[in-house]
Every structure is written in C-alpha cells, then in structure tokens.
N, C-alpha and C. Protein backbone atom coordinates (compact mmCIF):
# COMPACT_ATOMS: atom_id res chain seq x y z
N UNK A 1 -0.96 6.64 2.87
CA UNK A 1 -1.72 6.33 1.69
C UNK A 1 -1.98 7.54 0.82
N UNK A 2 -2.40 8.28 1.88
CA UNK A 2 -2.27 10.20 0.61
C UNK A 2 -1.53 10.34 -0.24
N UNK A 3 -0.10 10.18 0.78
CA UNK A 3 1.00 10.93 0.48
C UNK A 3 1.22 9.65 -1.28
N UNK A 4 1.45 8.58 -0.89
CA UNK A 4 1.39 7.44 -2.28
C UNK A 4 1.00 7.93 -3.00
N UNK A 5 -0.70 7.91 -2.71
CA UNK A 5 -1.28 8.35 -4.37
C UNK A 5 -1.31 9.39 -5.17
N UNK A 6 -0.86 10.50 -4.41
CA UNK A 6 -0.33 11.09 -5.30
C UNK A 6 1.22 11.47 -5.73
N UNK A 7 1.61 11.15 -5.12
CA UNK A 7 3.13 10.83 -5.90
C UNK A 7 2.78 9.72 -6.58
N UNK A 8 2.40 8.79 -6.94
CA UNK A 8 2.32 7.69 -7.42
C UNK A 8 1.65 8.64 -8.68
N UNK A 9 0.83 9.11 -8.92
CA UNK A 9 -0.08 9.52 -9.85
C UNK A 9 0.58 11.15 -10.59
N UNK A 10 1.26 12.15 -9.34
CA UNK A 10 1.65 13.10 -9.68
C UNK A 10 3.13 13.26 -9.95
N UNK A 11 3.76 12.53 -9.53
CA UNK A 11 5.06 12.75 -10.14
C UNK A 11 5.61 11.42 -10.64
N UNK A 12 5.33 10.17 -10.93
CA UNK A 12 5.57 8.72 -11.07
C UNK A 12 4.34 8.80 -12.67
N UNK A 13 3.50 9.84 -12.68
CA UNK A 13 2.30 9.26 -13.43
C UNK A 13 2.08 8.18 -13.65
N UNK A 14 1.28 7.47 -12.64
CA UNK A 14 0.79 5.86 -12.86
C UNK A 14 -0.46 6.11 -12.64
N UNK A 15 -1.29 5.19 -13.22
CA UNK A 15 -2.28 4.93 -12.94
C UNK A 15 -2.64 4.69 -12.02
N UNK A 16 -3.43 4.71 -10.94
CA UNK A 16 -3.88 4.60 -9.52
C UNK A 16 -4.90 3.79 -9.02
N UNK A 17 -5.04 2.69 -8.51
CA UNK A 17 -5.93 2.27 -8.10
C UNK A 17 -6.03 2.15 -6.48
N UNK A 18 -7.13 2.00 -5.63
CA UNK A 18 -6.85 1.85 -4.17
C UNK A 18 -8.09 1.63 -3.27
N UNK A 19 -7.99 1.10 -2.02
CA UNK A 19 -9.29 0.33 -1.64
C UNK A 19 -9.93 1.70 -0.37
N UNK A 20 -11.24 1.24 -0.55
CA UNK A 20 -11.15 2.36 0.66
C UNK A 20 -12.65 1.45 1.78
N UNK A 21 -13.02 2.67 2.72
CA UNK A 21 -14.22 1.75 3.41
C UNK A 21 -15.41 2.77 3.00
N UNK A 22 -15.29 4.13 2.39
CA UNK A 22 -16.91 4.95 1.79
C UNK A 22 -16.84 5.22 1.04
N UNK A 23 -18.09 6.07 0.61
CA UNK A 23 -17.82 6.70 -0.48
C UNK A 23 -17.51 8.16 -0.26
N UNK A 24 -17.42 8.56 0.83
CA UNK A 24 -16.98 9.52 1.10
C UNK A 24 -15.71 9.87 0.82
N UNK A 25 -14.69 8.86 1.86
CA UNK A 25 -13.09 8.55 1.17
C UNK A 25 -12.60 8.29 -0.27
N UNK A 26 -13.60 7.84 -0.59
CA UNK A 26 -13.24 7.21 -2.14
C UNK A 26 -13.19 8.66 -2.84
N UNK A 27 -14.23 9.93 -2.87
CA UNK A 27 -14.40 10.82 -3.61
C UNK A 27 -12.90 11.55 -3.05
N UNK A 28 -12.42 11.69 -1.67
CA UNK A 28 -11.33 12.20 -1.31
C UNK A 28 -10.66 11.98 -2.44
N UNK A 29 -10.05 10.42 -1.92
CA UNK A 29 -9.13 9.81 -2.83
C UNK A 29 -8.77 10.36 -4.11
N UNK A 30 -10.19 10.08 -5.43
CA UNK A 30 -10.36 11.05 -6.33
C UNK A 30 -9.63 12.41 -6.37
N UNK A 31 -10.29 12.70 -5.88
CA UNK A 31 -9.29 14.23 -5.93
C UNK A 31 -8.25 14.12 -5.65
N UNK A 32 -7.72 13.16 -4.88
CA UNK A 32 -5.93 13.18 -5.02
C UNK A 32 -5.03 12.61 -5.48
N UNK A 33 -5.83 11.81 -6.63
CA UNK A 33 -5.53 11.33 -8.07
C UNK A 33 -6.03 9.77 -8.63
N UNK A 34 -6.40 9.46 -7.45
CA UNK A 34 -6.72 7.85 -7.57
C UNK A 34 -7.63 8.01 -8.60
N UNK A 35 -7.33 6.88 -9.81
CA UNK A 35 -8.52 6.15 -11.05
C UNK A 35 -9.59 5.41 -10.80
N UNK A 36 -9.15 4.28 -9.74
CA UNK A 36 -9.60 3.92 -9.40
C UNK A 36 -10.05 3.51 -8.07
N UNK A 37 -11.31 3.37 -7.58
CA UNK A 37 -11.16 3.17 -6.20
C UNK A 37 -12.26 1.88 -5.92
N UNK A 38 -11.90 1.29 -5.05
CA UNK A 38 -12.52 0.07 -4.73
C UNK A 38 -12.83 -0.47 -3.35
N UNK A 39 -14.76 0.19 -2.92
CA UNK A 39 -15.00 -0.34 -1.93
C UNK A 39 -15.04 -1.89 -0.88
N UNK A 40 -13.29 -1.64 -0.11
CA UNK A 40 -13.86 -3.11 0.27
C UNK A 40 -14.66 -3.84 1.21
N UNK A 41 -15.56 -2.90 1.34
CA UNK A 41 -16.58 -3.68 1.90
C UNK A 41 -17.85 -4.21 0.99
N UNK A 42 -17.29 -4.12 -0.40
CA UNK A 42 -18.25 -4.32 -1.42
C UNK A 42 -17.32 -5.56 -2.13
N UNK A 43 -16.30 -5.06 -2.07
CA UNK A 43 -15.48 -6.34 -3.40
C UNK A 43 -13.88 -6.38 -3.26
N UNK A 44 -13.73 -7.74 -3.31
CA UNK A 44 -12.41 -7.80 -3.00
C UNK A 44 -11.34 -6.97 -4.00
N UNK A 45 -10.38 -6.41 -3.29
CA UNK A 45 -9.46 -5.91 -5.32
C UNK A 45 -8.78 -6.67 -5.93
N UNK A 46 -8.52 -8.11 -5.47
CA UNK A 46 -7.88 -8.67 -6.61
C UNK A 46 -9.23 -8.93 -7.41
N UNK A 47 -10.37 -9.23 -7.37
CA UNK A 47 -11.41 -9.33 -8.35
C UNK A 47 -11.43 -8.13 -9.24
N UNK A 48 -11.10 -7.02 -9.27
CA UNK A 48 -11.38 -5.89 -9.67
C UNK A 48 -9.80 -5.00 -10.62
N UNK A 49 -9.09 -5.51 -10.20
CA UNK A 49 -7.85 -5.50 -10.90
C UNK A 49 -7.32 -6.34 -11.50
N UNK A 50 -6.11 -5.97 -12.36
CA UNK A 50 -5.25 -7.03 -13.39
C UNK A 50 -4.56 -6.75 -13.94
N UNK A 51 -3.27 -7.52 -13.83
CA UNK A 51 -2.01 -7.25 -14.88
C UNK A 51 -2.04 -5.59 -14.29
N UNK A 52 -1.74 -5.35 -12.96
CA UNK A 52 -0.94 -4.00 -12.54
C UNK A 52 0.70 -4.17 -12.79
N UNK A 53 1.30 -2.99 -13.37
CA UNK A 53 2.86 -3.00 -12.58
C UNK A 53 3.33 -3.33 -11.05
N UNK A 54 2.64 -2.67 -10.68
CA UNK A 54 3.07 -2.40 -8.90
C UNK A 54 1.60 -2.78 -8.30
N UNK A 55 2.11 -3.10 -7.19
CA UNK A 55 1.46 -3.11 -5.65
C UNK A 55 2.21 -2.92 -4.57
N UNK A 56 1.89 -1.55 -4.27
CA UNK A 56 1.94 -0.80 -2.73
C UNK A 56 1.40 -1.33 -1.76
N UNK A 57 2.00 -2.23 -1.08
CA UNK A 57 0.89 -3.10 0.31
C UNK A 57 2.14 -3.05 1.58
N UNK A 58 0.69 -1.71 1.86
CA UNK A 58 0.86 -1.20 3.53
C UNK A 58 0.45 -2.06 4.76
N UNK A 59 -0.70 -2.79 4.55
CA UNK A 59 -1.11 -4.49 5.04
C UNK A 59 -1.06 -5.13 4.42
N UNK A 60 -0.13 -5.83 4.59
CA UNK A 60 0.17 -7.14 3.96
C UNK A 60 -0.53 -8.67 4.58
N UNK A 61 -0.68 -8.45 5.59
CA UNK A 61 -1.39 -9.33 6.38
C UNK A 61 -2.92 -9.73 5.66
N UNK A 62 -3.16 -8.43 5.01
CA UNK A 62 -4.54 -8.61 5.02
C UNK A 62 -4.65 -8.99 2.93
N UNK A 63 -3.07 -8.51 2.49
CA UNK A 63 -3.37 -8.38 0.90
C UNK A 63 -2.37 -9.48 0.67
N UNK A 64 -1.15 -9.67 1.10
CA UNK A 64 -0.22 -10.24 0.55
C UNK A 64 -1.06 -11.70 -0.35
N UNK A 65 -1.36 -12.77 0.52
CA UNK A 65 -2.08 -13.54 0.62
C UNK A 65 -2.75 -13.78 -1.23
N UNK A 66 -3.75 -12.79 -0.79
CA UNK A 66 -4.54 -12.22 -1.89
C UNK A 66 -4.01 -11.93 -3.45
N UNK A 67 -2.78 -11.21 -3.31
CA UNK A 67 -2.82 -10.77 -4.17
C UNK A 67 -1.84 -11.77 -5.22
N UNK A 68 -1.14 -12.65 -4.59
CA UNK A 68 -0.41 -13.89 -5.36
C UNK A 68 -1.45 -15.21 -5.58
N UNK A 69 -2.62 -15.35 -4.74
CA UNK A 69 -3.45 -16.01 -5.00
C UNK A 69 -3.75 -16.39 -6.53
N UNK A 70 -3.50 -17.60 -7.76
CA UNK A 70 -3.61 -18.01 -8.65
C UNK A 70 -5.55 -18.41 -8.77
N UNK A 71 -6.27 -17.65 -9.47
CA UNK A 71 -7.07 -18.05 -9.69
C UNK A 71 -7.69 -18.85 -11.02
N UNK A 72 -8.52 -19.80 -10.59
CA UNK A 72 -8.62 -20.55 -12.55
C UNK A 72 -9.50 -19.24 -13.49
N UNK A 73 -9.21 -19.09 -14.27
CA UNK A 73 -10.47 -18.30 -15.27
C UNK A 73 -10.45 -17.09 -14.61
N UNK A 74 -8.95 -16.72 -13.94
CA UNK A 74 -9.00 -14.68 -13.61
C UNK A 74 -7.28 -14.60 -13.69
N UNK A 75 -7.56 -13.51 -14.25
CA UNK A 75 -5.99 -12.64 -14.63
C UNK A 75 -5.37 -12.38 -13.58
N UNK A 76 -4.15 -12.58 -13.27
CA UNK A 76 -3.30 -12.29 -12.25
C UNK A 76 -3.29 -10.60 -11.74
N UNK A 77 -3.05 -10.62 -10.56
CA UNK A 77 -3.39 -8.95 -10.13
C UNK A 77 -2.35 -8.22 -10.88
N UNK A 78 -0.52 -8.72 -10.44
CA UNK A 78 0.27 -8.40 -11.17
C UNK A 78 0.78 -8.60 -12.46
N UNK A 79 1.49 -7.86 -13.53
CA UNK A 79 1.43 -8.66 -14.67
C UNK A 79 2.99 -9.90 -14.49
N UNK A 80 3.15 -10.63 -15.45
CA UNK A 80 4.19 -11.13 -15.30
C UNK A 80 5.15 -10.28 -16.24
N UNK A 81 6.33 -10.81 -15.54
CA UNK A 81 7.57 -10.43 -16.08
C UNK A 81 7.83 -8.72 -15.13
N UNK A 82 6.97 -8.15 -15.25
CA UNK A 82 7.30 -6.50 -14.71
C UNK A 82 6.83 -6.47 -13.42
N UNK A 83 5.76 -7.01 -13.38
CA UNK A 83 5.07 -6.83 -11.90
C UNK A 83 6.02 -6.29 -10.65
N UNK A 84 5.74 -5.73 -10.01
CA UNK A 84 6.40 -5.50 -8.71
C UNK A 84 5.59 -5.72 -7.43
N UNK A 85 5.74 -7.02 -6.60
CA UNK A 85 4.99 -6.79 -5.25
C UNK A 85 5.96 -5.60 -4.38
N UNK A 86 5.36 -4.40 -3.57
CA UNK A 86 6.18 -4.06 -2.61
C UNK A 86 5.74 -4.16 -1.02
N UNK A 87 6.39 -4.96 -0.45
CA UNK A 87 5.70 -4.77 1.39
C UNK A 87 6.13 -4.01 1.56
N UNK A 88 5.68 -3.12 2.48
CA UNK A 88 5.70 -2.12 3.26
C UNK A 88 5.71 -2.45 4.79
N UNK A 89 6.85 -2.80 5.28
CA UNK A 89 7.25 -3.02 6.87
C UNK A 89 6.56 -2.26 7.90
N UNK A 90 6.20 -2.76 8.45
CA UNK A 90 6.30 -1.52 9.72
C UNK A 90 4.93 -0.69 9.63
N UNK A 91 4.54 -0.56 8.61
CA UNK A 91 3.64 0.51 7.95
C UNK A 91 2.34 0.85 8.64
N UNK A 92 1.68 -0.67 8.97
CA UNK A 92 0.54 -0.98 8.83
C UNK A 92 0.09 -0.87 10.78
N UNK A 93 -0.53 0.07 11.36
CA UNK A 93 -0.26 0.52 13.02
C UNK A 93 -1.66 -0.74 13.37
N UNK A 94 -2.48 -1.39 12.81
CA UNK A 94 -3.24 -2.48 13.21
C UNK A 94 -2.44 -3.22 14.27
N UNK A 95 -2.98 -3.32 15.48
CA UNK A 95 -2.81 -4.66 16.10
C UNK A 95 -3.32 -5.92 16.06
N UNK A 96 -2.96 -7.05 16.74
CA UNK A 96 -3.90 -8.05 17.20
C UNK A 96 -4.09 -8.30 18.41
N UNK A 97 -5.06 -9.48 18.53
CA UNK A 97 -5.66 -9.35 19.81
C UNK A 97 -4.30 -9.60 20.78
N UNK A 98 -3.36 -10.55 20.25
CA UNK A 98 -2.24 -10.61 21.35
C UNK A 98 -1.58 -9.07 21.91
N UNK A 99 -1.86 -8.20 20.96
CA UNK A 99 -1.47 -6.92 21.45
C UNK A 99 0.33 -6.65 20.73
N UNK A 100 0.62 -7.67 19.20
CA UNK A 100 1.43 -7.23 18.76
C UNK A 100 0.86 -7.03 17.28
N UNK A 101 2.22 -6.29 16.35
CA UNK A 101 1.51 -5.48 15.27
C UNK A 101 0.76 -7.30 13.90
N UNK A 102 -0.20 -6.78 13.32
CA UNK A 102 -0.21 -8.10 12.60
C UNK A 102 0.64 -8.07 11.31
N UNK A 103 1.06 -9.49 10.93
CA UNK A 103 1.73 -9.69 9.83
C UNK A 103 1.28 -11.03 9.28
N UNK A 104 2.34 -11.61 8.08
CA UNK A 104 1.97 -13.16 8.21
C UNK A 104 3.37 -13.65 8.37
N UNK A 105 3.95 -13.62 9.01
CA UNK A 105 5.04 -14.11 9.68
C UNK A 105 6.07 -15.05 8.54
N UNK A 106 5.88 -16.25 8.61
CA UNK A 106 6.61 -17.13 7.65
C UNK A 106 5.92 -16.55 6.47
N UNK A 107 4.91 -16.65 6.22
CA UNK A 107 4.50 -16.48 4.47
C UNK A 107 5.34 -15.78 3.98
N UNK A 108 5.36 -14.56 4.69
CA UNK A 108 5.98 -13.24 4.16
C UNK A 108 7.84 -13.92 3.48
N UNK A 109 8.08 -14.60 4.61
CA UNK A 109 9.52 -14.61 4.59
C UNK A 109 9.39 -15.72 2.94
N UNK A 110 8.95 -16.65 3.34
CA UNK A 110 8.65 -17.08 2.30
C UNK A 110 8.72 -17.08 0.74
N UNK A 111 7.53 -16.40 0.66
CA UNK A 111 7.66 -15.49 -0.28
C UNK A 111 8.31 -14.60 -1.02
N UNK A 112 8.95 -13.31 0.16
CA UNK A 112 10.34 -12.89 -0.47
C UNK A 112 11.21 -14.11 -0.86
N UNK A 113 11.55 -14.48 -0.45
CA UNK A 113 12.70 -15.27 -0.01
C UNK A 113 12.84 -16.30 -1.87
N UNK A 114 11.25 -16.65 -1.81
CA UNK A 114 10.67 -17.37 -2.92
C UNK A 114 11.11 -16.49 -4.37
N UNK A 115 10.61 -15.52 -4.22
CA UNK A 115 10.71 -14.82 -5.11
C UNK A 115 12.22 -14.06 -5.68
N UNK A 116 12.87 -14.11 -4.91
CA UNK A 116 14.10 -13.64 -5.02
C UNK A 116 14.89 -14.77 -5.22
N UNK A 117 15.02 -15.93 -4.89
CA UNK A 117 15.43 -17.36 -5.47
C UNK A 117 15.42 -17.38 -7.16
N UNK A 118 14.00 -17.68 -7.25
CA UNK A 118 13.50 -17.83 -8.53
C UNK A 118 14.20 -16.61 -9.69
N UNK A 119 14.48 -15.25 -9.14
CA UNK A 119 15.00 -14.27 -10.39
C UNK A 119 16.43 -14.25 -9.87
N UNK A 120 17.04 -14.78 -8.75
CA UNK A 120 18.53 -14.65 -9.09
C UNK A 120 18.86 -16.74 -9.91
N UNK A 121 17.92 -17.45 -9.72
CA UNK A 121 18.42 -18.80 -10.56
C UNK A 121 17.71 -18.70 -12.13
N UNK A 122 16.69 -17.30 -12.22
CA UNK A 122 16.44 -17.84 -13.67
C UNK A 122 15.94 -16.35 -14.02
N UNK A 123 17.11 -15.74 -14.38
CA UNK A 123 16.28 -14.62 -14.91
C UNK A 123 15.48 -13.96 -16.01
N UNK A 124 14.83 -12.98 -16.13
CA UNK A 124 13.56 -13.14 -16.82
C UNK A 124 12.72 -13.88 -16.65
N UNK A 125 12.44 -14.52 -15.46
CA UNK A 125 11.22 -15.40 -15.53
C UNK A 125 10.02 -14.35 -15.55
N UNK A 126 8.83 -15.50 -15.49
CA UNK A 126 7.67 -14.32 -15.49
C UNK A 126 7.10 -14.10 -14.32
N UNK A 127 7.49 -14.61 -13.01
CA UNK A 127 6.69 -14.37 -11.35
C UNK A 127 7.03 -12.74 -11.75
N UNK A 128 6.40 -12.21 -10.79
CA UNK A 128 6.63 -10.89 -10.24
C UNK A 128 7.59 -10.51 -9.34
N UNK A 129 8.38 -9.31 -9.55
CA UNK A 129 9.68 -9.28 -8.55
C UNK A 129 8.57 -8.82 -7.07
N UNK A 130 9.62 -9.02 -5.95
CA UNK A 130 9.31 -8.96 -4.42
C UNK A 130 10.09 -8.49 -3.76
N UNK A 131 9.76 -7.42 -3.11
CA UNK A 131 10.37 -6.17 -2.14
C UNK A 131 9.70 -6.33 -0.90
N UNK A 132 10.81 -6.04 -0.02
CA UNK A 132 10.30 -5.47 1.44
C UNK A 132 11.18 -4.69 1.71
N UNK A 133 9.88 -3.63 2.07
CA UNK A 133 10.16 -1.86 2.11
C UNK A 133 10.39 -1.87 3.58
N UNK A 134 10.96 -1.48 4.48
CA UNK A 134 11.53 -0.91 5.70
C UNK A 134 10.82 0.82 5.93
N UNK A 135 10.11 1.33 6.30
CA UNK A 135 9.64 2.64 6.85
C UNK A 135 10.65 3.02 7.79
N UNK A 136 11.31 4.20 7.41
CA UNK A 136 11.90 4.66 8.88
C UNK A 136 12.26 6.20 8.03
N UNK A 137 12.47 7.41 9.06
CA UNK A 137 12.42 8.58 8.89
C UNK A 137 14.01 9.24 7.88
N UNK A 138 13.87 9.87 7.25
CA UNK A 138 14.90 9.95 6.37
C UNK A 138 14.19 11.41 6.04
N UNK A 139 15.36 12.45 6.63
CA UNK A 139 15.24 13.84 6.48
C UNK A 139 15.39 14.45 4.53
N UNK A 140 16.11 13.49 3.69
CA UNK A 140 16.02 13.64 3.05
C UNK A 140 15.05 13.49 1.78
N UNK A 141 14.19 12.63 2.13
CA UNK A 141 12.95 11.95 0.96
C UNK A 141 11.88 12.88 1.86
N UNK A 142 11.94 13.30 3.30
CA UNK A 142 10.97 13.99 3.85
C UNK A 142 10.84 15.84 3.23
N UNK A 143 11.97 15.62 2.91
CA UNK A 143 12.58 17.15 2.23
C UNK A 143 11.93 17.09 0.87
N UNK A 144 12.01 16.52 0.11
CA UNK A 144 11.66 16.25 -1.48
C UNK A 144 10.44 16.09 -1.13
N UNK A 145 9.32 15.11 -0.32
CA UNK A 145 8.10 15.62 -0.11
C UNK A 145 7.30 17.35 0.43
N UNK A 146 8.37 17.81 1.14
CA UNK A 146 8.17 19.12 1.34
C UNK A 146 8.01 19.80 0.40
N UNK A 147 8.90 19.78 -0.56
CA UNK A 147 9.36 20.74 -1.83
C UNK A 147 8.02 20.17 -2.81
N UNK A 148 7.38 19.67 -2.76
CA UNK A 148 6.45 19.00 -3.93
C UNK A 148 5.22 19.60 -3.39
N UNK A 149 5.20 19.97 -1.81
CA UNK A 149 4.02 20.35 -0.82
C UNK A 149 4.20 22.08 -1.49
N UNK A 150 5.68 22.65 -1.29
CA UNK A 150 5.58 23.53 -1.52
C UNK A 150 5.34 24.21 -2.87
N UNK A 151 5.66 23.42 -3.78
CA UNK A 151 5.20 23.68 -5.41
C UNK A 151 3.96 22.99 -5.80
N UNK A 152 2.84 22.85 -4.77
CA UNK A 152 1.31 22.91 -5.23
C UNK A 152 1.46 21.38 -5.89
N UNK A 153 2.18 20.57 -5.51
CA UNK A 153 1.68 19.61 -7.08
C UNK A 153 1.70 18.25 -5.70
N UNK A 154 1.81 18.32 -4.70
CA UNK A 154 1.35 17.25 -3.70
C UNK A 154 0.54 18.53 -2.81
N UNK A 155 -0.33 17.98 -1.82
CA UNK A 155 -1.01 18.56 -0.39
C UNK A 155 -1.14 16.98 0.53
N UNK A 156 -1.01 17.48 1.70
CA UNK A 156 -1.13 17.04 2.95
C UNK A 156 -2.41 16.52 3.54
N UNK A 157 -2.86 15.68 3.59
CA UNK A 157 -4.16 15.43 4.42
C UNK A 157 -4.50 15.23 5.91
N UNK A 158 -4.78 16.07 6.12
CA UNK A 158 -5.30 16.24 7.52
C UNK A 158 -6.87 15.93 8.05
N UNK A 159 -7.23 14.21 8.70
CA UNK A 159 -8.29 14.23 8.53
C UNK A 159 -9.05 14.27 10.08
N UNK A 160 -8.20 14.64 11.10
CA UNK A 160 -8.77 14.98 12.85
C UNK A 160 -7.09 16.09 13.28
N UNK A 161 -7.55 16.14 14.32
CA UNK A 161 -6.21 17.19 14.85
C UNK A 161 -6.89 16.80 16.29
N UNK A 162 -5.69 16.79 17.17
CA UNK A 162 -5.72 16.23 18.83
C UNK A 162 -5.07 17.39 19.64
N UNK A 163 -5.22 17.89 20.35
CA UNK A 163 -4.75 18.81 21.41
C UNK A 163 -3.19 17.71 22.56
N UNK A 164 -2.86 18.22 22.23
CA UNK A 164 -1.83 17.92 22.89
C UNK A 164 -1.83 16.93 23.62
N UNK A 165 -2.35 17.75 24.54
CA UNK A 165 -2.95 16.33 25.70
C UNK A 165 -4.04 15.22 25.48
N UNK A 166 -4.26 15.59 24.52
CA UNK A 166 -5.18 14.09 23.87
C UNK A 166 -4.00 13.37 23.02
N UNK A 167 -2.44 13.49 23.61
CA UNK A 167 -1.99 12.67 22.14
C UNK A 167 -2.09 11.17 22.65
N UNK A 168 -2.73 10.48 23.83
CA UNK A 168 -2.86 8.83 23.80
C UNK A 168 -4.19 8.72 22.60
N UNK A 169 -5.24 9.54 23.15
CA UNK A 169 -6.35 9.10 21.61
C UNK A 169 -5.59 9.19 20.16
N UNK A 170 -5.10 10.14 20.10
CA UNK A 170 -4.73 10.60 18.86
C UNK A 170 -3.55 9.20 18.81
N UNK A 171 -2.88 8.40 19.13
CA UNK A 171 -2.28 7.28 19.00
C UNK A 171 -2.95 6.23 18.69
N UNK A 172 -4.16 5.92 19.46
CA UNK A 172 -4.92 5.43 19.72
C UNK A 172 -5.42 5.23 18.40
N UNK A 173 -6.11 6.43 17.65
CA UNK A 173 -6.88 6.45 16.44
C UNK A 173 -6.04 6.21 15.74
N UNK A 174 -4.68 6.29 15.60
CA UNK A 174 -3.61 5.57 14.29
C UNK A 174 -3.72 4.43 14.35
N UNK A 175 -3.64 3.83 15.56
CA UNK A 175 -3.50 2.15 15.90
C UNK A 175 -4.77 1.70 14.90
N UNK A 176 -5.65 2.34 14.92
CA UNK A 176 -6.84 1.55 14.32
C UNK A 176 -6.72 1.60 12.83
N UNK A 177 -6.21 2.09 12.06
CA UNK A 177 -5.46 1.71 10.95
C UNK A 177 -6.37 2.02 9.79
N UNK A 178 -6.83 3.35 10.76
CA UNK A 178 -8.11 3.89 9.21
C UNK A 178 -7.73 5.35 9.09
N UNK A 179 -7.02 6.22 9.70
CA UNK A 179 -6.34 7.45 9.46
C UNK A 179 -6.19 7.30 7.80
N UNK A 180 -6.46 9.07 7.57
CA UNK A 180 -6.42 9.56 5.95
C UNK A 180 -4.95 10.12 6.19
C-alpha cells in the first residue's frame, strides 16, 4: 500500500485516495502523498468517493462487492467509460476461519469475466474496464522501484522489524493484513 501511493501520486501523479484504521496511519499516509484518506471504521469509501479513474483493490473480498454496488441518488465510485477496476491477486495475506486466503470466489470470476464480455461485444460502453492483477516477484519492476528509492522521490516503510528467529511472528503479523 506504501509503495502504491506513492508511485501512484509520485510518478503516475494521480490523485490519491485510501482507507486506513487511525489517525495516526492516515497522517503517515499523508506524508506519502495520499489526498485523501478515509477512516474505515468511521465511513464506508464508496460513500466518500466518486467518479475515480482507478481502483487499486488489494482486498477485494472486502471492496470488490462495494465498489460496483449501484446506488439510487449516489455517484458511482468509478467514472464511466474510463474507470478502471484493478484486483490485485494474491495480495491480500488475510485468512479465514477455514484457514484459506479470503476472496469472493465466483463473484470475482464473474465479474471479470462480465466485464470483459461487455467491452469486447460493445465497445465504448460506459461500465468500467476490469483487471486481475497477478503479484509475483519480477527483478525488473523491483529494480525501477529501487532506482526511485534511490533518487529520493519514493521511501520505504518500515513499520516493526523481527529478529530472525521471530520470523513465524513476523509472518504471523503479515497474515493479519494491517502491516504499513
């Protein structure tokens, strides 16, 4: 999520919006370019947003849902015609109680599936296009984040450090899906 907002904001210059759980994080955030930030334990963000280009959704489980949700008498989160939903695979280290990662299984497929129908039988429509992003390690986009680390215009967030032999906690605390 760091690493996003500010590439999203510092080299993409977009506008930034993003949810957090304090206000502590939120002022982080701030400083690492976010416009906007939106406590959700105060308010949902599709209430609070509208007519975005993009959505970055690292849980989808918890936004997808949400954020195609048609409401009467409220502006769509994405705009039409440009909008971009993007999932983010893999991303999201939350479990469930069964002890596998959460998703929404069919919706998801769905959905892509929906959405990519609709702009290869009618193009230009106005839905929003739909991506699913795959996470996996690529020495080269990890390189171009380096080089952006090293010319001051991204930084790294580091928000605990684990001793070695603590790396099951330190797993542990990713799983819970609140790491900065």
């Amino acid at each position: 999520g760091s690493i996003a907002i500010q590439y999203a904001k510092k080299v993409l210059h977009m506008y930034v919006a993003t949810t957090t759980s304090s206000k502590k994080k939120g002022r982080a955030l701030q400083k690492l370019g976010a416009d906007l930030i939106i406590d959700y334990t105060n308010e949902n963000f599709e209430d609070a947003v509208e007519y975005y280009d993009a959505v970055l959704d690292p849980m989808n489980w918890l936004y997808e849902e949400r954020t195609f949700e048609k409401k009467k008498d409220k502006a769509p989160v994405l705009k039409h015609r440009v909008g971009h939903y993007l999932n983010l695979l893999g991303s999201d280290w939350k479990m469930g109680e069964d002890g596998n990662e959460n998703t929404n299984g069919f919706y998801t497929m769905k959905n892509y599936l929906y959405h990519k129908f609709i702009h290869f039988v009618l193009p230009g429509t106005t839905i929003p296009r739909y991506d699913l992003i795959y996470v996996s390690p690529d020495g080269e986009q990890l390189q171009r984040i380096l080089d952006l680390v090293a010319e001051g215009i991204m930084k790294p967030v580091i928000d605990r450090t684990f001793a070695l032999k603590d790396a099951a906690r330190a797993y542990e605390y990713l799983e819970q899906g609140h790491a900065t």
